[in-house]
Each structure stands twice: as structure tokens, then as C-alpha cells.
N, C-alpha and C. Protein backbone atom coordinates (compact mmCIF):
# COMPACT_ATOMS: atom_id res chain seq x y z
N UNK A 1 40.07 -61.74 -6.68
CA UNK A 1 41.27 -61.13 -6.15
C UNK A 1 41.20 -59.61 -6.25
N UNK A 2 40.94 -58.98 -7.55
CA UNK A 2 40.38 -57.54 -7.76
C UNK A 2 39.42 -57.31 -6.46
N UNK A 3 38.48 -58.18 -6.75
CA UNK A 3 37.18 -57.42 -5.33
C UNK A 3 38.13 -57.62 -3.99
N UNK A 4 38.64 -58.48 -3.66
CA UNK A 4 39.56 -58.39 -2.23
C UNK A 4 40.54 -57.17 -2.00
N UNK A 5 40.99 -56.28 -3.09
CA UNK A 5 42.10 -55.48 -2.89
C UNK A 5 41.49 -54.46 -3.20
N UNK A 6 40.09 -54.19 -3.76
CA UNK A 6 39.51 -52.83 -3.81
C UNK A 6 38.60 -52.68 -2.28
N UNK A 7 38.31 -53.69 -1.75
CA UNK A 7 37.84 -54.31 0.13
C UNK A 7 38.90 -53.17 0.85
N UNK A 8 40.05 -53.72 0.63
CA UNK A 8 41.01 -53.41 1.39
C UNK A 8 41.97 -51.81 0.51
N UNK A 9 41.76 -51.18 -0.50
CA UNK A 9 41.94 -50.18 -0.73
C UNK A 9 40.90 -49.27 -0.15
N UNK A 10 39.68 -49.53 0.17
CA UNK A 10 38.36 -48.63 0.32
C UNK A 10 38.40 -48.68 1.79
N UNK A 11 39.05 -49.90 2.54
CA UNK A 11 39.18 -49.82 4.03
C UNK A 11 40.48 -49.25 4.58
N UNK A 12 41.25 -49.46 4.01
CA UNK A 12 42.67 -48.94 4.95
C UNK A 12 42.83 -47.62 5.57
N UNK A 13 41.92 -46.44 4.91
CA UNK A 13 41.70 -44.96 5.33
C UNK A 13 40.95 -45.09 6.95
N UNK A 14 40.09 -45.89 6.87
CA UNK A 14 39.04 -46.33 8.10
C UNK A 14 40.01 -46.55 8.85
N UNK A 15 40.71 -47.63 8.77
CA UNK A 15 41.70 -48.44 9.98
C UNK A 15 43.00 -47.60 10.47
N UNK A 16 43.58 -46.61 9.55
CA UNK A 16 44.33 -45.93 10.29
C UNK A 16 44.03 -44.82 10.92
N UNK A 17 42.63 -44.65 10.76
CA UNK A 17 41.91 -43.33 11.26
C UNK A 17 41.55 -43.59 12.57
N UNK A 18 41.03 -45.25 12.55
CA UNK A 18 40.52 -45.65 14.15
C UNK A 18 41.72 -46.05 15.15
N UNK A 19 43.03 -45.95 14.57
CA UNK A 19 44.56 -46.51 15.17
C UNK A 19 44.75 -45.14 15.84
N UNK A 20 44.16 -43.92 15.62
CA UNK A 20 45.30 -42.56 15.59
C UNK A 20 44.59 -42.09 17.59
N UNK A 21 45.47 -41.65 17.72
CA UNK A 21 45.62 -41.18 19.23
C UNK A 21 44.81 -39.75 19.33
N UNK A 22 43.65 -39.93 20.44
CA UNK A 22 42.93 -38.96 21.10
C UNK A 22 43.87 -37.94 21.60
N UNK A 23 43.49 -36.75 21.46
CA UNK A 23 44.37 -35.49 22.18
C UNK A 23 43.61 -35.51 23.35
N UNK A 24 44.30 -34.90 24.30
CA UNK A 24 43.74 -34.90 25.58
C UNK A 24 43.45 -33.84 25.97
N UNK A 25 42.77 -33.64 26.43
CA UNK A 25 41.87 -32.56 26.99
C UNK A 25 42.60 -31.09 27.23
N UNK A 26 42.73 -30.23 26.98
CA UNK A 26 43.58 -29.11 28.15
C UNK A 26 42.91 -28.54 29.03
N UNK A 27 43.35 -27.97 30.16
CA UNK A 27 43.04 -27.64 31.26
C UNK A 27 42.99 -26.18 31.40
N UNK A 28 43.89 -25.81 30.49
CA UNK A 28 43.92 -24.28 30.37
C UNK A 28 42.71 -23.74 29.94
N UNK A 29 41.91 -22.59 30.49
CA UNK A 29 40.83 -22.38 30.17
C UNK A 29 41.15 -20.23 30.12
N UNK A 30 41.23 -19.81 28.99
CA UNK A 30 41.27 -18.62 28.90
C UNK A 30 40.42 -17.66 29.04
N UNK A 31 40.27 -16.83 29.88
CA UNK A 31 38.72 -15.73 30.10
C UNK A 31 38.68 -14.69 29.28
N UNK A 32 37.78 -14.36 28.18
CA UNK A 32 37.81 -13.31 27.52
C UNK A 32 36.78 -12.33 27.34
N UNK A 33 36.10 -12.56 28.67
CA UNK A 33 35.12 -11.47 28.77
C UNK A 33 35.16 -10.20 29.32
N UNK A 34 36.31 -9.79 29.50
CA UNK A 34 36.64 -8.31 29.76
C UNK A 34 36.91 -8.28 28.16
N UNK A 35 37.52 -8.21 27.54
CA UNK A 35 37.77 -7.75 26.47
C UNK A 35 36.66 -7.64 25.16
N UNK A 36 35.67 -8.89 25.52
CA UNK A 36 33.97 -8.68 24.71
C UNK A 36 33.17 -7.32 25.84
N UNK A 37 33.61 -7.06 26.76
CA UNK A 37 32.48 -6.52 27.01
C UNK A 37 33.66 -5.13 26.81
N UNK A 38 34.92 -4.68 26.53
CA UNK A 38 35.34 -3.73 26.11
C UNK A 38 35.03 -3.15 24.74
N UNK A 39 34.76 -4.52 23.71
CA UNK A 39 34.62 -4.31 22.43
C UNK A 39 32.96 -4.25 22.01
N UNK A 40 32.50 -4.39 23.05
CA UNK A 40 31.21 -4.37 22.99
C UNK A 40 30.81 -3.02 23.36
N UNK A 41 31.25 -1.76 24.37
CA UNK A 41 31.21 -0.66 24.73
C UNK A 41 31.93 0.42 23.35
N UNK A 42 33.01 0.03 22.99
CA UNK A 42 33.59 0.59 21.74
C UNK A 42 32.77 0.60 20.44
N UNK A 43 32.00 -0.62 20.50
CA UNK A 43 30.89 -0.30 19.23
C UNK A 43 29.61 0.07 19.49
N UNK A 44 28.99 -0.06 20.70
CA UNK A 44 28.04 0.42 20.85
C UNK A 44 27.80 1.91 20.26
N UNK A 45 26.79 2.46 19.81
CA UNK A 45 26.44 3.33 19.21
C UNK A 45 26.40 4.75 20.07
N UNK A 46 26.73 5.97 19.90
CA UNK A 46 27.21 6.72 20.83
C UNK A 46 26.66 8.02 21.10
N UNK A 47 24.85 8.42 20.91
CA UNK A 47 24.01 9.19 20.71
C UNK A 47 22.91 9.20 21.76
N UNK A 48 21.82 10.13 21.59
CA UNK A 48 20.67 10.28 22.48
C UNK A 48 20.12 9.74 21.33
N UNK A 49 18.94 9.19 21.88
CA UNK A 49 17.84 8.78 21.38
C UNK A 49 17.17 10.24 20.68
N UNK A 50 16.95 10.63 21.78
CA UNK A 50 15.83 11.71 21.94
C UNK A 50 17.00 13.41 20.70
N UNK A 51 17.79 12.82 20.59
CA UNK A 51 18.31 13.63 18.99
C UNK A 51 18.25 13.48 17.57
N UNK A 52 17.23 11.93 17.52
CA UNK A 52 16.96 11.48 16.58
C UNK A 52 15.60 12.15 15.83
N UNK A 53 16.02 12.50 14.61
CA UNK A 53 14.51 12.97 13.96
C UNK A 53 13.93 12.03 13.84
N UNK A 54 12.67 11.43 13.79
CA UNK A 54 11.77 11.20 13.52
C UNK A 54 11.31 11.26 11.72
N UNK A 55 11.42 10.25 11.52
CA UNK A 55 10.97 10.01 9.68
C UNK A 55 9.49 9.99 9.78
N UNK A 56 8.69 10.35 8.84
CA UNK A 56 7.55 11.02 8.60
C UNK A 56 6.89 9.14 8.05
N UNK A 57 5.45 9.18 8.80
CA UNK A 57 4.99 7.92 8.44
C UNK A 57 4.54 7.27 6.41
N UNK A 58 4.07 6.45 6.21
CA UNK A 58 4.35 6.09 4.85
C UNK A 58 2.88 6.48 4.48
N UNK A 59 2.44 6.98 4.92
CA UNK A 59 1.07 7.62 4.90
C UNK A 59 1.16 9.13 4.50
N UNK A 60 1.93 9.66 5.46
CA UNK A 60 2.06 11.15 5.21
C UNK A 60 2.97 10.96 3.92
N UNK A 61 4.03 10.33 3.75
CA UNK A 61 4.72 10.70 2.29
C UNK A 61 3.95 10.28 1.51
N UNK A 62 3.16 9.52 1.65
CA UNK A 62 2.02 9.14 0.11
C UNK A 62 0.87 10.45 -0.35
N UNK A 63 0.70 10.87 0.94
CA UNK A 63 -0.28 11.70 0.80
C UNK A 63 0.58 13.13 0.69
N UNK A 64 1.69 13.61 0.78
CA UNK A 64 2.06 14.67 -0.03
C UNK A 64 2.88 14.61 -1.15
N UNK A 65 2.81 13.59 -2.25
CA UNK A 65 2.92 13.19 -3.44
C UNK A 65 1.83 13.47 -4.16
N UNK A 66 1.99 14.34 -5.05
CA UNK A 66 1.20 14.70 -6.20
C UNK A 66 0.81 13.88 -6.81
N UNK A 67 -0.49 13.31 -7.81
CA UNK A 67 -0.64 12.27 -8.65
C UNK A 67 0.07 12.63 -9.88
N UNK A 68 0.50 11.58 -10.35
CA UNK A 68 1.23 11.74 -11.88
C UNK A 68 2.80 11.91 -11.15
N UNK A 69 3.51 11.74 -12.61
CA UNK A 69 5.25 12.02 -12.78
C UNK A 69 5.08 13.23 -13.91
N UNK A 70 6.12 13.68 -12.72
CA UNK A 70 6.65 14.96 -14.12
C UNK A 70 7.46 14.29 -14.87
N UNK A 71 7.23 14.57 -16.34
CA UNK A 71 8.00 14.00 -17.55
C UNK A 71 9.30 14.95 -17.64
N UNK A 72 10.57 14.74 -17.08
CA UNK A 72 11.27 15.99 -17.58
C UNK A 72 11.51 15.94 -19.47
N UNK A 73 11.27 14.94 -19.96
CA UNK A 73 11.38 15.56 -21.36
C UNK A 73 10.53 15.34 -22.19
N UNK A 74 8.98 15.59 -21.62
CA UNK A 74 7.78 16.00 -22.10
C UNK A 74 7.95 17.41 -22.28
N UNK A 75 7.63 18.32 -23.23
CA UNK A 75 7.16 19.40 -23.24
C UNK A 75 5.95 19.90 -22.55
N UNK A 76 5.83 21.09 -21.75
CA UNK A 76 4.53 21.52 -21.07
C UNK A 76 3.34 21.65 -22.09
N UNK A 77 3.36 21.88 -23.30
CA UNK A 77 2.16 21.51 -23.58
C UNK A 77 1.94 20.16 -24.24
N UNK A 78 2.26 19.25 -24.22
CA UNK A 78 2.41 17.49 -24.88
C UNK A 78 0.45 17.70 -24.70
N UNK A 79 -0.06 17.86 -23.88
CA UNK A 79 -1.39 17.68 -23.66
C UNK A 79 -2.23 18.06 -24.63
N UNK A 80 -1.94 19.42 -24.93
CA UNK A 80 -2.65 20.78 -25.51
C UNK A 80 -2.28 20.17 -27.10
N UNK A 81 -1.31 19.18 -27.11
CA UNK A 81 -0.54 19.13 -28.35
C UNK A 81 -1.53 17.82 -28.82
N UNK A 82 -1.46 16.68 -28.02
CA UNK A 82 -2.69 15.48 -28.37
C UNK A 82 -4.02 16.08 -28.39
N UNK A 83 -4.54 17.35 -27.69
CA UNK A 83 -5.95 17.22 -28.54
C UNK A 83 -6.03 18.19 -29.77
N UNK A 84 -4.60 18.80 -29.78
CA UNK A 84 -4.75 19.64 -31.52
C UNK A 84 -4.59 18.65 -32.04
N UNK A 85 -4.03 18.19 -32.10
CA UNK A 85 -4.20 16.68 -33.07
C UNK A 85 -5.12 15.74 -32.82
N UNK A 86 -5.78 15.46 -32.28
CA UNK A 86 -7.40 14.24 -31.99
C UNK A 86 -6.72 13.25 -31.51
N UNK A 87 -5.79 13.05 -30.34
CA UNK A 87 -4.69 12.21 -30.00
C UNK A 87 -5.70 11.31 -28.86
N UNK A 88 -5.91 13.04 -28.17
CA UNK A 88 -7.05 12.78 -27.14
C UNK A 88 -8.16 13.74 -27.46
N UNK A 89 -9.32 12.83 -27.50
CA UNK A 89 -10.66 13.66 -27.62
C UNK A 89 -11.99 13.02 -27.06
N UNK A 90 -12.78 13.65 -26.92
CA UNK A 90 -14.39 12.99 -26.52
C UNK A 90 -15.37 13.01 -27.70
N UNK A 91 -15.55 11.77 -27.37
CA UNK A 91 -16.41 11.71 -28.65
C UNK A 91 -17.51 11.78 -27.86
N UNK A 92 -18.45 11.32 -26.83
CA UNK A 92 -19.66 11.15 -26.38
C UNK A 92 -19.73 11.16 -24.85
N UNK A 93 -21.03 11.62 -24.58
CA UNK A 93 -21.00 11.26 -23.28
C UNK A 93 -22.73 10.30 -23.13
N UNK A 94 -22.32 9.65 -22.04
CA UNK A 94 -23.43 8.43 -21.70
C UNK A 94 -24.18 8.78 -20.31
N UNK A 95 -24.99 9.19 -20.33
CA UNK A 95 -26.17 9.38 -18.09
C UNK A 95 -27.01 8.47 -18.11
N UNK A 96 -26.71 7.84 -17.34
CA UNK A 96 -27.45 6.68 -16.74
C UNK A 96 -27.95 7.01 -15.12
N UNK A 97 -28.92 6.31 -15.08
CA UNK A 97 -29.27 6.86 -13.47
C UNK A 97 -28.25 6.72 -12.52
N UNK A 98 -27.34 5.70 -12.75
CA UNK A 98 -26.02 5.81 -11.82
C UNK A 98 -25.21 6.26 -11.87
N UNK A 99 -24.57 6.97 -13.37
CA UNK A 99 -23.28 7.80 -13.27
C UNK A 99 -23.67 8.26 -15.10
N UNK A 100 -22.47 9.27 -14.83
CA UNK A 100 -22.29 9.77 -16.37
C UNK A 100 -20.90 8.87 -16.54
N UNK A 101 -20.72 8.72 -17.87
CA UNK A 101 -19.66 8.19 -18.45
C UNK A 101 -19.23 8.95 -19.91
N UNK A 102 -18.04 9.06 -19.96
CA UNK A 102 -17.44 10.25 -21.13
C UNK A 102 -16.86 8.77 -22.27
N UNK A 103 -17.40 8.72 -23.27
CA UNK A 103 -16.44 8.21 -24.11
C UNK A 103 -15.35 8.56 -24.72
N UNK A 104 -14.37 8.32 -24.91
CA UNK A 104 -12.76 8.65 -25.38
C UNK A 104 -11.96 8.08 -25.99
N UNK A 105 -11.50 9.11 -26.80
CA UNK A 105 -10.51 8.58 -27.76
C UNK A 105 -8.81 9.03 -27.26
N UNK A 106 -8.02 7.59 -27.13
CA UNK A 106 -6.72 8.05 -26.85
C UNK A 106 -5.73 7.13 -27.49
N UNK A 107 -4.97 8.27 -28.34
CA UNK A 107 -4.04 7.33 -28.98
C UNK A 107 -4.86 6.43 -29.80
N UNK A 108 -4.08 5.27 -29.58
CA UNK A 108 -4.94 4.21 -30.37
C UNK A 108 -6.05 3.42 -29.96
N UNK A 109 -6.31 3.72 -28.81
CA UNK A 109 -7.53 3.34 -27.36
C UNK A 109 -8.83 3.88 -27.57
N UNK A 110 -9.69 3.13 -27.30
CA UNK A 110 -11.10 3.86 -27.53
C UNK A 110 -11.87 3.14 -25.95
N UNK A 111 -12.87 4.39 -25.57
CA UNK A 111 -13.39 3.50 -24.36
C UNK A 111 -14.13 4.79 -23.36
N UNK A 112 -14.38 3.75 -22.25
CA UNK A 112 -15.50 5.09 -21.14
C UNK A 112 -14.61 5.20 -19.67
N UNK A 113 -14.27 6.10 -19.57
CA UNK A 113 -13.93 7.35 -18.53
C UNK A 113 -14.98 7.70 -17.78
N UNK A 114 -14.90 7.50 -16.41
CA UNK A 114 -15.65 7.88 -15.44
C UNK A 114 -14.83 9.24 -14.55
N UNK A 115 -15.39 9.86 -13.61
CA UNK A 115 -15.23 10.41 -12.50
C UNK A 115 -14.32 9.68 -11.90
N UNK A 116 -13.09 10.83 -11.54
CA UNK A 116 -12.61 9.89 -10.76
C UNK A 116 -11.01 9.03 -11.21
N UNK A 117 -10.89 8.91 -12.51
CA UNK A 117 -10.24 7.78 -13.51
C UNK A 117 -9.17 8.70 -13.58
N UNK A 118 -7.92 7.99 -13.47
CA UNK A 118 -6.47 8.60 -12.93
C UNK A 118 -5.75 7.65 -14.45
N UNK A 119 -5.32 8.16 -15.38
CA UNK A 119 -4.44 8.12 -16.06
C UNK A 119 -2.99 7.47 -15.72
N UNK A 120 -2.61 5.54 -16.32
CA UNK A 120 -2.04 4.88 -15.88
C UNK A 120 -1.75 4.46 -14.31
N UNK A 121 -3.04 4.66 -13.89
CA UNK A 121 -3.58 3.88 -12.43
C UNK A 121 -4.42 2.81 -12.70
N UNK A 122 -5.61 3.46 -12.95
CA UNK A 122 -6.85 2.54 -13.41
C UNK A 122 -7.15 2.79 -14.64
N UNK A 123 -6.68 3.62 -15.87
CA UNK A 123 -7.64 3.31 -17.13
C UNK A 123 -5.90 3.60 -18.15
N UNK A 124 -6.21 3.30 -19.16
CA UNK A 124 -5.59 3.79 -20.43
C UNK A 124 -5.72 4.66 -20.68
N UNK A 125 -7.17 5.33 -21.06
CA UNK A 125 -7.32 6.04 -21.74
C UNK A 125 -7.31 7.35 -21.51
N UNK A 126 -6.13 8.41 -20.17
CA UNK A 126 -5.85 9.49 -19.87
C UNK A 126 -4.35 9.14 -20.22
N UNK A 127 -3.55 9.97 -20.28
CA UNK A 127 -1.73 10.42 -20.18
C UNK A 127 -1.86 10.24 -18.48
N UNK A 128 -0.46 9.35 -18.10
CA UNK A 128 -0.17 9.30 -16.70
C UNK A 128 -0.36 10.00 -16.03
N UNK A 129 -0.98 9.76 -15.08
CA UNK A 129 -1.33 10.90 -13.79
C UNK A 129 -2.16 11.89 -13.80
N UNK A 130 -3.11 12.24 -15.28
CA UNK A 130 -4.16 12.89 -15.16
C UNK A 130 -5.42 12.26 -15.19
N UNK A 131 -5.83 12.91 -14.35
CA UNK A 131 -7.33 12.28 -13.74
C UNK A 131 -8.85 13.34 -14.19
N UNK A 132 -9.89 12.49 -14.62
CA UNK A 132 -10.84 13.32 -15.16
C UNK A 132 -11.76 13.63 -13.89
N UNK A 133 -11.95 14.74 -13.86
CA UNK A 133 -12.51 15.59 -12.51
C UNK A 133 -14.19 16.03 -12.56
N UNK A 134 -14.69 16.19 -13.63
CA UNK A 134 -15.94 16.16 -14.26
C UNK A 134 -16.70 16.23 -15.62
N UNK A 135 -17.72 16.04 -15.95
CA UNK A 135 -18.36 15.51 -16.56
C UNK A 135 -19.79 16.49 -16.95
N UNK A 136 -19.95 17.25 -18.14
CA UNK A 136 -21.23 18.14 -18.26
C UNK A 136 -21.85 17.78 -19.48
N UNK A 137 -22.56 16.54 -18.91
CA UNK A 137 -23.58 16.58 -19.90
C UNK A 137 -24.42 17.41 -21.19
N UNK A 138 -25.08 17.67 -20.35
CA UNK A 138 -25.65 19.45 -20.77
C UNK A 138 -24.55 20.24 -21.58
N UNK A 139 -23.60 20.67 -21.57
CA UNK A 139 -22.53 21.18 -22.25
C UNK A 139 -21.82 20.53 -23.34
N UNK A 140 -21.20 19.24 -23.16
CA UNK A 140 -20.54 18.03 -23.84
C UNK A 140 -19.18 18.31 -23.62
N UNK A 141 -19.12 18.13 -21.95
CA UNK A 141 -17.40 18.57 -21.66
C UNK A 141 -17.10 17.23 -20.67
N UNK A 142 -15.61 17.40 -20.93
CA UNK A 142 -15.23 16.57 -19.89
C UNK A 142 -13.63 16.98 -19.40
N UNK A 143 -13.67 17.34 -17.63
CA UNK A 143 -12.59 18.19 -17.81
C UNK A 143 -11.76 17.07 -16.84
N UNK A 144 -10.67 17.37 -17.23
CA UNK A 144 -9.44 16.38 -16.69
C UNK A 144 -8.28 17.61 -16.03
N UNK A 145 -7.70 16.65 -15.47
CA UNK A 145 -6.76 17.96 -14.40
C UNK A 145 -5.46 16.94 -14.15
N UNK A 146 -4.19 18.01 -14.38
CA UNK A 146 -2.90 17.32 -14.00
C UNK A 146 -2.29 18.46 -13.04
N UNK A 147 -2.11 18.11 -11.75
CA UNK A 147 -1.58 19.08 -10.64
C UNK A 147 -2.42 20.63 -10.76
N UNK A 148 -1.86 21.53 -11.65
CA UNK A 148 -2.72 22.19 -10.98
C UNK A 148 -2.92 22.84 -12.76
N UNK A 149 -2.92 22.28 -13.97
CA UNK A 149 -3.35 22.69 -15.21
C UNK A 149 -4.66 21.74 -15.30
N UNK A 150 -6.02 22.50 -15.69
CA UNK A 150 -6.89 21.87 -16.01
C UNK A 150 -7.38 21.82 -17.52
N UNK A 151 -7.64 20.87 -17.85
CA UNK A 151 -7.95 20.60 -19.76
C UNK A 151 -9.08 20.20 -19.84
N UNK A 152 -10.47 21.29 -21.13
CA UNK A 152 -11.79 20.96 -20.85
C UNK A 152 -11.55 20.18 -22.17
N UNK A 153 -12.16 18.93 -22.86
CA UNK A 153 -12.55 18.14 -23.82
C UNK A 153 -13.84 18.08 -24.42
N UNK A 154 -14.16 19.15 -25.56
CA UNK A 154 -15.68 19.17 -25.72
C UNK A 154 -15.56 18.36 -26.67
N UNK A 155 -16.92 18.00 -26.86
CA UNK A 155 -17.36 16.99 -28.19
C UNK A 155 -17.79 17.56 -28.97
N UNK A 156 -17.99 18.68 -29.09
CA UNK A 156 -18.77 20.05 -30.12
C UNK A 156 -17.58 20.54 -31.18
N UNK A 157 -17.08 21.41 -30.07
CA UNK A 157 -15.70 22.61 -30.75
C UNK A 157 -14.79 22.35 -30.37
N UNK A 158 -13.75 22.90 -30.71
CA UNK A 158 -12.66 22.77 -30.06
C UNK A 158 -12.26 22.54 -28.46
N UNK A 159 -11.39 21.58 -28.03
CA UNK A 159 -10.97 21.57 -26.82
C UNK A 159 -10.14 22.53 -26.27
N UNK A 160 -9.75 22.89 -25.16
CA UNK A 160 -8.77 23.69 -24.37
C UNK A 160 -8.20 23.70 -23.36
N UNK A 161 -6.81 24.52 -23.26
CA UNK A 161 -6.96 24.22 -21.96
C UNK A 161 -6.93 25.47 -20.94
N UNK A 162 -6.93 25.40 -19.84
CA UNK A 162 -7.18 26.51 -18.41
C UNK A 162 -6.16 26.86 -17.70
């Protein structure tokens, strides 16, 4: 008796739904395309083309970006300041018939610096954005460059910078 009246509680929504009367169609048909193509002229955008600047390709802004970030609350000499202290220094350099390689000490990092090696790009072992520019065997230097301050790293005497 339960299952017969939960039948007919779960159906009765169905049966008065299929009892209920179709609306009928209307005939009235309203035109509202003057008024889209009014509101369509009102937003249209209301300029020359040809007054538009021109944004510079993602090429040219890459390529007049300096390497490295300026630290604004680095001090200008933070650099000069890690190799008075042995923060950053060269301990050795390595010539092999294929390249020279500078060994280096940074921070707590030890390791080889090539030509080339951009500071938090490809190695650890420079401060962001300075890149080591060459390599003198013969001498025991290795000079690194940030924009336009260059810093020589000897393995002899004292380091400096330019």
C-alpha cells in the first residue's frame, strides 16, 4: 500500500503537467532592427585608424632592456662590497683547447663561469644581471660587467672595480 501511494505521489506532478493547456502561438511579430543597427552605430568606435600609434614589436622592447634589475635598495657599491669581503672572488682559472673557464667563489656557491654567463639567467654564481665579459689567463683576471660599471676579479691581489 506504501509502494502504491509513493507510485502515485512521484506521478501526480507528471499528470497535471501533461493535462495543462498549450499557449498558442502569437502572430504579432515585432521588428527591431532599426534600433540594433542604431545601437550598433552609437557604440561603434569613433576614430581613424591611421591616428593610431603603433606599439613597438616584443622584440624591439626586449632588445632595449638592459640586462639585470636595478636593485632600488641595493647600495651602488653592494658589488665592490662582496669582493672586499671574499663574497665574490676567483679562485682559478682553467684553458682548455675549447674555452677558458674562471672558477668562483659566490656566497655560499662554488663553481666555473664561462664567457658569456649572465648572473641569475644561466649560472648562480654572478649577482643578477651581471655577466662575465672576459677571461685573462695570462694575467689571472676575470672581468664581469653590470650596464655600464665593469669589475676586474684577480686571483693574485686585490680585486676592483672600473
Amino acid at each position: 500500500m506504501s509502494l502504491l501511494i509513493k507510485i502515485i505521489f512521484l506521478l501526480t506532478p507528471l499528470l497535471l503537467l501533461s493535462c495543462a493547456k498549450v499557449p498558442e502561438k502569437s502572430e504579432e511579430v515585432v521588428d527591431i532592427s532599426e534600433e540594433l543597427a542604431q545601437l550598433k552605430k552609437d557604440l561603434s568606435p569613433n576614430y581613424d585608424k591611421k591616428d593610431l600609434i603603433k606599439l613597438p614589436s616584443q622584440d624591439k622592447v626586449a632588445s632595449d632592456i638592459s640586462i639585470g634589475n636595478n636593485n632600488p635598495f641595493a647600495s651602488g657599491s653592494s658589488v665592490e662590497k662582496m669582493i672586499l669581503n671574499n663574497d665574490l672572488r676567483l679562485t682559478g682559472i682553467l684553458s682548455t683547447k675549447k674555452e677558458l673557464l674562471a672558477f668562483v667563489s659566490y656566497k655560499n656557491n662554488s663553481g666555473v663561469l664561462k664567457v658569456g654567463d649572465i648572473g641569475g639567467k644561466n649560472t648562480y654564481l654572478l649577482p643578477e644581471g651581471y655577466k662575465s665579459i672576459s677571461i685573462d689567463k695570462s694575467k689571472g683576471k676575470l672581468i664581469i660587467k653590470y650596464k655600464n660599471n665593469t669589475y676586474v676579479l684577480n686571483i693574485i691581489n686585490k680585486s676592483k672595480s672600473s
